[in-house]
Protein backbone atom coordinates (compact mmCIF):
# COMPACT_ATOMS: atom_id res chain seq x y z
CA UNK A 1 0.00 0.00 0.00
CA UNK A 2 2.88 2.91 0.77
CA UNK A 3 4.69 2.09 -2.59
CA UNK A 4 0.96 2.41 -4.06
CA UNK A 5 0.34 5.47 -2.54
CA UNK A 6 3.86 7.01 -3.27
CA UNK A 7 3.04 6.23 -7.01
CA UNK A 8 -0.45 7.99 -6.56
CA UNK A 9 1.04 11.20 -4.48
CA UNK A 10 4.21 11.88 -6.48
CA UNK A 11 1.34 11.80 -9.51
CA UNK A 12 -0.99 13.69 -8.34
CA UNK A 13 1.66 16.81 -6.76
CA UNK A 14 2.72 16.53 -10.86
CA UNK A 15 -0.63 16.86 -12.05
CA UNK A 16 -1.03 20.43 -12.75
CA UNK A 17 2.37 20.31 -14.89
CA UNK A 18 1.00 17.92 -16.89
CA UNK A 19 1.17 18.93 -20.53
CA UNK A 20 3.35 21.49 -20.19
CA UNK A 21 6.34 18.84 -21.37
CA UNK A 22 4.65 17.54 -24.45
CA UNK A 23 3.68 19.06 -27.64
CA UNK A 24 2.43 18.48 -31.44
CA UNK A 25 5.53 17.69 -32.22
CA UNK A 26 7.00 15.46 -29.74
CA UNK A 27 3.39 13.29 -29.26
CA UNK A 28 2.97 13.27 -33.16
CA UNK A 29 0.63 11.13 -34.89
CA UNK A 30 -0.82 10.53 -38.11
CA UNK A 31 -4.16 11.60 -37.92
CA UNK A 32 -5.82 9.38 -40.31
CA UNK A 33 -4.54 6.57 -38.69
CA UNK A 34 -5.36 7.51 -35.07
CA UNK A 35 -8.26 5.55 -33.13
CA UNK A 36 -9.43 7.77 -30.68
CA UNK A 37 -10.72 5.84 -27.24
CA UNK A 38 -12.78 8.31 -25.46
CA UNK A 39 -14.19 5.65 -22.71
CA UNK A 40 -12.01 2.79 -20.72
CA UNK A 41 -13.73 0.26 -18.78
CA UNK A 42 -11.49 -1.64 -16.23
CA UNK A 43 -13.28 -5.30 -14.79
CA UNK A 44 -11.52 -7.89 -12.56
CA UNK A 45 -10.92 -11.30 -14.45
CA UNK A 46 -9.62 -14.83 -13.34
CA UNK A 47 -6.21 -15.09 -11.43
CA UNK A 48 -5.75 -11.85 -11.29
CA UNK A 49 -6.05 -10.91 -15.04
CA UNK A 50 -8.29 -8.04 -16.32
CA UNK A 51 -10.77 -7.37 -19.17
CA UNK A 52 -10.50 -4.01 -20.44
CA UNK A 53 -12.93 -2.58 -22.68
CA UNK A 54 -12.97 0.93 -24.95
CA UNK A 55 -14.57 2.84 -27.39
CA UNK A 56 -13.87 5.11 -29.54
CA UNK A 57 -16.95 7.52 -30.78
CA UNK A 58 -18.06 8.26 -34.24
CA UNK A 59 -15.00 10.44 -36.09
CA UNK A 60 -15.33 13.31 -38.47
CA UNK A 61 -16.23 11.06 -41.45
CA UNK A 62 -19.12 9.36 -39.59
CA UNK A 63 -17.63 6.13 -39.06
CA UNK A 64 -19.61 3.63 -36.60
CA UNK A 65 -18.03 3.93 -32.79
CA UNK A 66 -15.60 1.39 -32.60
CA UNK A 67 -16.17 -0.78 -29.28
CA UNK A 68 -14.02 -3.69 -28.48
CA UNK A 69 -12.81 -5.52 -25.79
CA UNK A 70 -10.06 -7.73 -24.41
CA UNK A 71 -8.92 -10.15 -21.19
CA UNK A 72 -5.64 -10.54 -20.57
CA UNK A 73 -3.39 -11.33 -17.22
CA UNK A 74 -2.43 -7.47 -17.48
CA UNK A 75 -3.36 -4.11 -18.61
CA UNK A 76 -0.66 -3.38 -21.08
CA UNK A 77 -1.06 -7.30 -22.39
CA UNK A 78 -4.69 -6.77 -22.98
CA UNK A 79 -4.22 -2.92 -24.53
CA UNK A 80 -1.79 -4.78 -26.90
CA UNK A 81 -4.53 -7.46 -27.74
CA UNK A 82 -7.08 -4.46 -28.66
CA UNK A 83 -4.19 -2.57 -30.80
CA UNK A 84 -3.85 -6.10 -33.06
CA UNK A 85 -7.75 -6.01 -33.15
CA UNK A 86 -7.93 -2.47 -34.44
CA UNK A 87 -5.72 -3.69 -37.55
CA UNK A 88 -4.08 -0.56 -39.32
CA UNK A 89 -5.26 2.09 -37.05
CA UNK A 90 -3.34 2.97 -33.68
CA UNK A 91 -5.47 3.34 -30.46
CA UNK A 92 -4.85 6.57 -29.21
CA UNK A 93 -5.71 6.47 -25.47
CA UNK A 94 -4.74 10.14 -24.22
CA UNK A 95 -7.99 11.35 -25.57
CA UNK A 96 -10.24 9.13 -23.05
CA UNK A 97 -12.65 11.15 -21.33
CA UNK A 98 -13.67 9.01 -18.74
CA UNK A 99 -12.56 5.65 -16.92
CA UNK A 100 -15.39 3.27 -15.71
CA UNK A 101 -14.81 0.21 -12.92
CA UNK A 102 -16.28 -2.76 -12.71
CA UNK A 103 -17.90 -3.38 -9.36
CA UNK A 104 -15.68 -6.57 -8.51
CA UNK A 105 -12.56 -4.53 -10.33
CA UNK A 106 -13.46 -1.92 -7.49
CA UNK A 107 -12.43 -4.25 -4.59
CA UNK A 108 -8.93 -3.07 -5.53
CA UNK A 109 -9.55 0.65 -6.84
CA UNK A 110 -6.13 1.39 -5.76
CA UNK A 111 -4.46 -0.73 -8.61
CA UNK A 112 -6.63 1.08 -11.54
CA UNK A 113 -5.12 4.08 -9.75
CA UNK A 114 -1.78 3.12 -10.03
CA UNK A 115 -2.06 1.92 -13.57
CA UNK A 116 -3.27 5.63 -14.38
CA UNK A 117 -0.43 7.05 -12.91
CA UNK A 118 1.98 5.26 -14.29
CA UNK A 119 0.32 5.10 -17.84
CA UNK A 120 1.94 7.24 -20.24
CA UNK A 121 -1.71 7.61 -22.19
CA UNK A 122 -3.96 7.68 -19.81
CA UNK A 123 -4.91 10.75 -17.69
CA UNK A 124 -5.38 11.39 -13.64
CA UNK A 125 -7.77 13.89 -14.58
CA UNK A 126 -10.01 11.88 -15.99
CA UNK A 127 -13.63 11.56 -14.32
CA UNK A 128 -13.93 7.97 -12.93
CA UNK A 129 -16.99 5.74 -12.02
CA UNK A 130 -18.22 2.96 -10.50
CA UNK A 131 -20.47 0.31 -12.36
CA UNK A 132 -22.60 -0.26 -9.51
CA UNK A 133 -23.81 -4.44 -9.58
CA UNK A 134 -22.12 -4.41 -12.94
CA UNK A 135 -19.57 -4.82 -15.20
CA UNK A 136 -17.70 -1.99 -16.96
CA UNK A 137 -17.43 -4.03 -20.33
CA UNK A 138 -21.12 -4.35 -20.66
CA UNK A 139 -21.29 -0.69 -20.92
CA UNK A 140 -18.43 0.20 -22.66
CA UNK A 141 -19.28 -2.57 -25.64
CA UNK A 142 -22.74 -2.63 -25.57
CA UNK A 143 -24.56 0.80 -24.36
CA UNK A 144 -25.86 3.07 -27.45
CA UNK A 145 -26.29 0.71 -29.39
CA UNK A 146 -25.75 1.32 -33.23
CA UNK A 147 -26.90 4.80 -33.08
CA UNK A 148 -25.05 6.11 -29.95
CA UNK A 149 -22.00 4.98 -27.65
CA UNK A 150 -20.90 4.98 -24.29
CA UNK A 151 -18.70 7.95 -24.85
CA UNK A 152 -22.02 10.54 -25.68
CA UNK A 153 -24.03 8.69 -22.95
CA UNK A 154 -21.23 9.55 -20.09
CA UNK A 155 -20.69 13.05 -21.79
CA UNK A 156 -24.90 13.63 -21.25
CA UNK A 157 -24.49 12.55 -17.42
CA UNK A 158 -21.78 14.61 -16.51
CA UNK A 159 -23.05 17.19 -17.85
CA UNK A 160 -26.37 17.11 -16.09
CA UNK A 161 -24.69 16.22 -13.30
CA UNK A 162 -22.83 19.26 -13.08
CA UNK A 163 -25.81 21.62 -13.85
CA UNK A 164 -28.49 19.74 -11.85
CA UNK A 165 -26.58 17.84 -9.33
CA UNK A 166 -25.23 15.81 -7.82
CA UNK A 167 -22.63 18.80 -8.80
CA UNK A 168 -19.56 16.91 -7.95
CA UNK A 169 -17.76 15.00 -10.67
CA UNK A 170 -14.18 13.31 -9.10
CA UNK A 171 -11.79 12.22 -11.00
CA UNK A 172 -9.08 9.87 -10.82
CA UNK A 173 -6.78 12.79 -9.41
CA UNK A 174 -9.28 13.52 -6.84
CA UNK A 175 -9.99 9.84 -5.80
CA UNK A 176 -5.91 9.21 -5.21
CA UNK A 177 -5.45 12.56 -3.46
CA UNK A 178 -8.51 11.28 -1.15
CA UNK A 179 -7.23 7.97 -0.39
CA UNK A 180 -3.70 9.44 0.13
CA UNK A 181 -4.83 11.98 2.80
CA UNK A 182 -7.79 10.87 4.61
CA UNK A 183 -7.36 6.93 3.68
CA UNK A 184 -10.95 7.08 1.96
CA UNK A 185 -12.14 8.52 -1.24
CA UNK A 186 -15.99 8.79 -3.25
CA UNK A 187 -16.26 8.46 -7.05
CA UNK A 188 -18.95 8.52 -9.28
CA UNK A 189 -21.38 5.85 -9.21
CA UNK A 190 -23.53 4.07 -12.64
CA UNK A 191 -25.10 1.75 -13.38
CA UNK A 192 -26.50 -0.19 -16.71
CA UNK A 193 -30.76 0.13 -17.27
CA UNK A 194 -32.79 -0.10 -20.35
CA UNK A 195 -32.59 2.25 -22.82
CA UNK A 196 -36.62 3.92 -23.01
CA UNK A 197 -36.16 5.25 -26.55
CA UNK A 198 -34.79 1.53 -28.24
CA UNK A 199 -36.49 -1.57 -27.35
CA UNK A 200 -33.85 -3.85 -25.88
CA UNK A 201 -31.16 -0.99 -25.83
CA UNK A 202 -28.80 -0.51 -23.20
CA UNK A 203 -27.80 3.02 -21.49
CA UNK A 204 -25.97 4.34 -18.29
CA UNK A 205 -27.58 6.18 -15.63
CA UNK A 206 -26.02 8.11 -12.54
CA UNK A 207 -26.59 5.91 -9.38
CA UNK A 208 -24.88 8.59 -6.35
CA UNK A 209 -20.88 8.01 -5.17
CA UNK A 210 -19.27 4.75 -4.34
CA UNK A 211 -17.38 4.80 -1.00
CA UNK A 212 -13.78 3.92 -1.07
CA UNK A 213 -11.64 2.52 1.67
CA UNK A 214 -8.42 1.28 2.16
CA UNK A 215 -5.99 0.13 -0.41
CA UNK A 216 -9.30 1.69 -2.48
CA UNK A 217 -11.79 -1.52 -1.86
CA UNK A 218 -15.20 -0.73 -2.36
CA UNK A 219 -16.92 -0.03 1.08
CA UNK A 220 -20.65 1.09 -0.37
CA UNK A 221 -22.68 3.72 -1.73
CA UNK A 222 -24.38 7.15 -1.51
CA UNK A 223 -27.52 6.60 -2.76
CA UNK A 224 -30.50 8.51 -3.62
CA UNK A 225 -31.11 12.46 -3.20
CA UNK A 226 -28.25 11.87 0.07
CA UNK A 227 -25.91 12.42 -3.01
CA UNK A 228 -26.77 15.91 -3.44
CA UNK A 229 -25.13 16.16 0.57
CA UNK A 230 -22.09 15.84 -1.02
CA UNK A 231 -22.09 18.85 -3.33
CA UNK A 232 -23.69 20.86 0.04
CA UNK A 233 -19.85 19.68 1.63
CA UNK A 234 -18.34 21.29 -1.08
CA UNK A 235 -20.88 24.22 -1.48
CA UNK A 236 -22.06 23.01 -5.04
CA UNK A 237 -25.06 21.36 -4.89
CA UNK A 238 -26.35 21.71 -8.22
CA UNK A 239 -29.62 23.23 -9.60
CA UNK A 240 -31.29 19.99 -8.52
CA UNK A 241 -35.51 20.45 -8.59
CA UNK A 242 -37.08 19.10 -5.20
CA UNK A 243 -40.71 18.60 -5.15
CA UNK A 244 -42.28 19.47 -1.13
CA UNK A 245 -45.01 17.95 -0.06
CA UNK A 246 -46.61 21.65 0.81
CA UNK A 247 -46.97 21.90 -2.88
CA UNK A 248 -43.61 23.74 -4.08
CA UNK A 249 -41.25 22.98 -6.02
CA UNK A 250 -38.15 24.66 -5.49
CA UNK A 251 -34.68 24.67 -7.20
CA UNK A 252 -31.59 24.73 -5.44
CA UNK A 253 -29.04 27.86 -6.02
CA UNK A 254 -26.52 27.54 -3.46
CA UNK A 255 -25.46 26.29 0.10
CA UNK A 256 -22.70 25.02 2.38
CA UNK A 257 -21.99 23.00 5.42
CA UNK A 258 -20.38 24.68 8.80
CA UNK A 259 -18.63 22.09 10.70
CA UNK A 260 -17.71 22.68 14.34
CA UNK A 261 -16.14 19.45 16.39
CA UNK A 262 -18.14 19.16 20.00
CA UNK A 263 -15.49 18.64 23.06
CA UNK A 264 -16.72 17.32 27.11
CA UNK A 265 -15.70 18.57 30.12
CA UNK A 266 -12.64 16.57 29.79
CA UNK A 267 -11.43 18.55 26.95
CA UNK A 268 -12.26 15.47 24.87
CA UNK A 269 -13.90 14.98 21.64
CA UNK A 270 -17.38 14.02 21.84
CA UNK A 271 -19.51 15.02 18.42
CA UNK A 272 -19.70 16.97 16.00
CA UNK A 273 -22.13 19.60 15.31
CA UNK A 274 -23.33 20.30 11.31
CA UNK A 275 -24.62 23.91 10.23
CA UNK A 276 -26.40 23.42 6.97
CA UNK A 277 -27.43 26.45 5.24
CA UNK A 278 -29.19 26.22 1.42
CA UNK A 279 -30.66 28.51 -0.97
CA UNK A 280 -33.20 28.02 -2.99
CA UNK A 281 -35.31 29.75 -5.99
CA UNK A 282 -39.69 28.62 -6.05
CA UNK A 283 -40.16 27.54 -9.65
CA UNK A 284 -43.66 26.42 -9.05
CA UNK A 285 -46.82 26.07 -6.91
CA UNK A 286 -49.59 23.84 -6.44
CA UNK A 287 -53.14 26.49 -6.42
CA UNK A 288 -53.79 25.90 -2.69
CA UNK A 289 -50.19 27.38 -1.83
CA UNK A 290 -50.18 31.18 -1.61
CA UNK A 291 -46.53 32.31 -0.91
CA UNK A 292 -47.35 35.85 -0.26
CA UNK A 293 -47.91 35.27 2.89
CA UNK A 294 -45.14 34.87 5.59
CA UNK A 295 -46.62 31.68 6.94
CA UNK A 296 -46.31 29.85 3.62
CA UNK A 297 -42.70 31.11 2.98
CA UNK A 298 -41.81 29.78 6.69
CA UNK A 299 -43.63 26.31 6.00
CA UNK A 300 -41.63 25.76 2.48
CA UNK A 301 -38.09 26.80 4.10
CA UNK A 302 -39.09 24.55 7.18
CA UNK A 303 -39.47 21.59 4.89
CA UNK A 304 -36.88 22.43 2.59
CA UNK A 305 -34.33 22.76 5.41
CA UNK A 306 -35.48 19.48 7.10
CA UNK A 307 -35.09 17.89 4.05
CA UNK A 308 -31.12 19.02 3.15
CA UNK A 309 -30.58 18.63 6.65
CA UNK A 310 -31.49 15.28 6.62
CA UNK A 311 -28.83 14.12 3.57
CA UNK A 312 -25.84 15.99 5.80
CA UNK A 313 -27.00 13.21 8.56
CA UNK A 314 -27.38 10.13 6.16
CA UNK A 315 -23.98 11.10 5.23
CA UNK A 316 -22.18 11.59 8.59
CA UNK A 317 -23.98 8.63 10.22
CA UNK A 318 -22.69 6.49 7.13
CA UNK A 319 -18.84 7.98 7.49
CA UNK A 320 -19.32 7.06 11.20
CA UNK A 321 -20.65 3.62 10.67
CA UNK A 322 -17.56 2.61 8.29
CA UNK A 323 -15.23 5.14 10.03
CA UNK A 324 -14.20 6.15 6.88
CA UNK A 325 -13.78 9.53 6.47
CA UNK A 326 -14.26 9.68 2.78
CA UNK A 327 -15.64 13.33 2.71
CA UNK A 328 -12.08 14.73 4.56
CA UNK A 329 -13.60 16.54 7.54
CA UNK A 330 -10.35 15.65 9.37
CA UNK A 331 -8.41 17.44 7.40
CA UNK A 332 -10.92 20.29 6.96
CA UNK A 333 -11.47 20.35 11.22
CA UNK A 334 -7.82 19.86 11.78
CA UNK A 335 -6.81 23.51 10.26
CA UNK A 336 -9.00 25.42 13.16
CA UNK A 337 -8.30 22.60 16.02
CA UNK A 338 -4.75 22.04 14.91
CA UNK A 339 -3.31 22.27 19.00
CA UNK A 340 -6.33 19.53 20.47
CA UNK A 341 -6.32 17.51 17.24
CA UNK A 342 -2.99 16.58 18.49
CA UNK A 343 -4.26 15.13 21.70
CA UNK A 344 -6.74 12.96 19.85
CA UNK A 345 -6.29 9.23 20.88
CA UNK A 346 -6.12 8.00 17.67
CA UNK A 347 -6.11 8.79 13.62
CA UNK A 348 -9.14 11.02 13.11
CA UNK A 349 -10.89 7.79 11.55
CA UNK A 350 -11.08 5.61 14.55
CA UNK A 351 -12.95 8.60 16.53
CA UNK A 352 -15.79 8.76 13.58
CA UNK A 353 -18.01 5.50 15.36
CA UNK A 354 -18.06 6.92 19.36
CA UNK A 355 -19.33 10.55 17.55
CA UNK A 356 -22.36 12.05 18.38
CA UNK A 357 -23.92 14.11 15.85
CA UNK A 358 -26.18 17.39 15.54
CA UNK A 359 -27.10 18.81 12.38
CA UNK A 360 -29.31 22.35 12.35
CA UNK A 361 -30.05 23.17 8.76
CA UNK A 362 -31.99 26.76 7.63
CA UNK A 363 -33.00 27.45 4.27
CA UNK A 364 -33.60 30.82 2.30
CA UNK A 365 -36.25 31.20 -0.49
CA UNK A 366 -34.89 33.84 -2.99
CA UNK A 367 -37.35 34.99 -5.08
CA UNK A 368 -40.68 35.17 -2.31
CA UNK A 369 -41.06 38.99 -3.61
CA UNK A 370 -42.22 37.53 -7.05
CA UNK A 371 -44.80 35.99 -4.94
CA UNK A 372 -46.17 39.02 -3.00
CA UNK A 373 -49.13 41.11 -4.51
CA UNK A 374 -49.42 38.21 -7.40
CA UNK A 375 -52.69 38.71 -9.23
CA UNK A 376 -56.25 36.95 -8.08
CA UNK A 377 -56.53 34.92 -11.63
CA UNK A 378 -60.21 33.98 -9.94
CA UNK A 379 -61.38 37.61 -10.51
């Protein structure tokens, strides 16, 4: 694990300069004979060995996406199998845009890791999921169908993602600096459903964040709207629409998460108290719900704050149950406590399961004026 994570750290510090060292000239290819993979899909084969899968989207011609797939004991073994599949044209790998996992390859996330880092093709900054109760190759070979590919389905996802939450897309950068640091990590989670527009067709849809542990096994999942608590961590959760059950539905424009460790008498920690704060923007109402009145407004931001508040505690109770702190609250906790995080008893992680927790959350409705002196449509 330490010559794992030296790979990953000494990686990820050189990150940034990344591309600054290469140019047209010295990473020269022939265009016409480059086969662009835009998608990688790693999954966990006998003894040891690994299937990996990739395709390349339509080109500027309008070829057919080339998909294709190979098992070998290896990596570089099986990327040489696809190359002698691809006949004339070289695979071109630098141009992947995102890296799925298998969910059995994800027992040992770690080693994909590596591999990246150590790849001169592939990238640390490329977005990485999970294929949650499925295999990567599936996806990567299959989804689309004849008319689509992987590549434009994963492209869609992230994209909504990032608009409409869950806002946070990580990356394989952000997964090794995670594990590195805080000895847990959370990555994208997918998995494969039926395709509504083609009968029998096969897409991708976004499924929360796996949870990473050690050596980067697979611990579980964020599921559900508890996935928009992680972009509240970060203070980007996404323009995700909420429906209440007071008849609003609202549309989330900013918020955060103020975190403030809880100490006894002793001077030892005890809990940990959670300040969540959101904003949010009324895009509709059902006709019983008049929001010019101050009673209304209190009884959506009640609900809505309830609600928010209740994904920051689905999160923290999970971190506690694994004591994983995948999330890295130590580190975030440890830069205002830094004399009595010292004194702690033990890594950060071992105090996560003997934590109480408190979570207050508040929310602000932004555009309530629109609402005041609307017109009586009844007259």
């Amino acid at each position: 694990m330490r010559r794992i994570l030296a790979v990953l750290l000494t990686a990820s510090a050189l990150l940034p300069l990344s591309g600054c060292t290469l140019s047209v000239y010295n990473n020269y290819r022939e265009l016409e004979r480059l086969q662009v993979i835009e998608t990688v899909g790693f999954d966990a084969a006998e003894d040891g060995g690994v299937t990996l899968s990739s395709a390349a989207g339509r080109d500027a011609s309008g070829r057919e996406p080339v998909r294709a797939a190979a098992t070998a004991p290896s990596v570089t073994e099986a990327m040489q199998e696809l190359q002698g599949l691809s006949r004339s044209d070289e695979l071109f790998f630098s141009g992947t845009g995102c890296i799925l996992i298998g969910e059995a390859a994800a027992s040992e996330t770690a080693r994909w890791l590596e591999l990246v880092a150590r790849s001169d093709s592939l990238r640390l900054d490329t977005p990485l999921f999970v294929v949650r109760s499925g295999e990567a190759s599936e996806l990567v070979t299959e989804a689309g169908g004849e008319e689509g590919d992987i590549t434009q389905i994963m492209q869609a996802l992230i994209s909504f993602a990032e608009k409409s939450g869950p806002a946070r897309i990580y990356t394989c950068a952000d997964a090794a600096r995670s594990l590195i640091e805080s000895g847990a990590a959370l990555t994208g989670a997918v998995h494969s459903a039926q395709d509504a527009s083609r009968e029998g067709g096969l897409t991708a849809e976004l499924d929360g964040y796996a949870i990473l542990g050690a050596e980067g096994r697979l611990m579980g999942y964020i599921e559900g709207e508890d996935a928009l608590g992680v972009g509240l961590f970060g203070g980007e959760p996404g323009r995700a629409a909420l429906t209440l059950g007071c008849g609003a539905t609202v549309e989330l424009a900013g918020g955060g998460v103020e975190l403030e460790p809880a100490w006894d008498a002793a001077g030892q920690l005890c809990g940990l108290k959670a300040a969540v704060s959101v904003e949010a923007i009324v895009m509709e109402t059902t006709s019983g719900l008049d929001l010019g009145t101050d009673e209304a407004r209190r009884l959506v931001e009640d609900e809505l704050a309830q609600r928010c508040g209740g994904w920051i505690y689905n999160i923290l109770t999970k971190s506690a149950a694994l004591g994983l702190d995948f999330l890295g609250i130590g580190r975030r906790l440890e830069l205002e406590n830094a004399g009595r995080w010292k004194a702690l008893p033990g890594p950060w992680p071992e105090q996560l399961p003997g934590l109480e927790f408190s979570v207050t959350a508040s929310a602000q409705l932004l555009n309530i004026r629109e609402f005041t002196g609307a017109p009586d449509w009844g007259r």
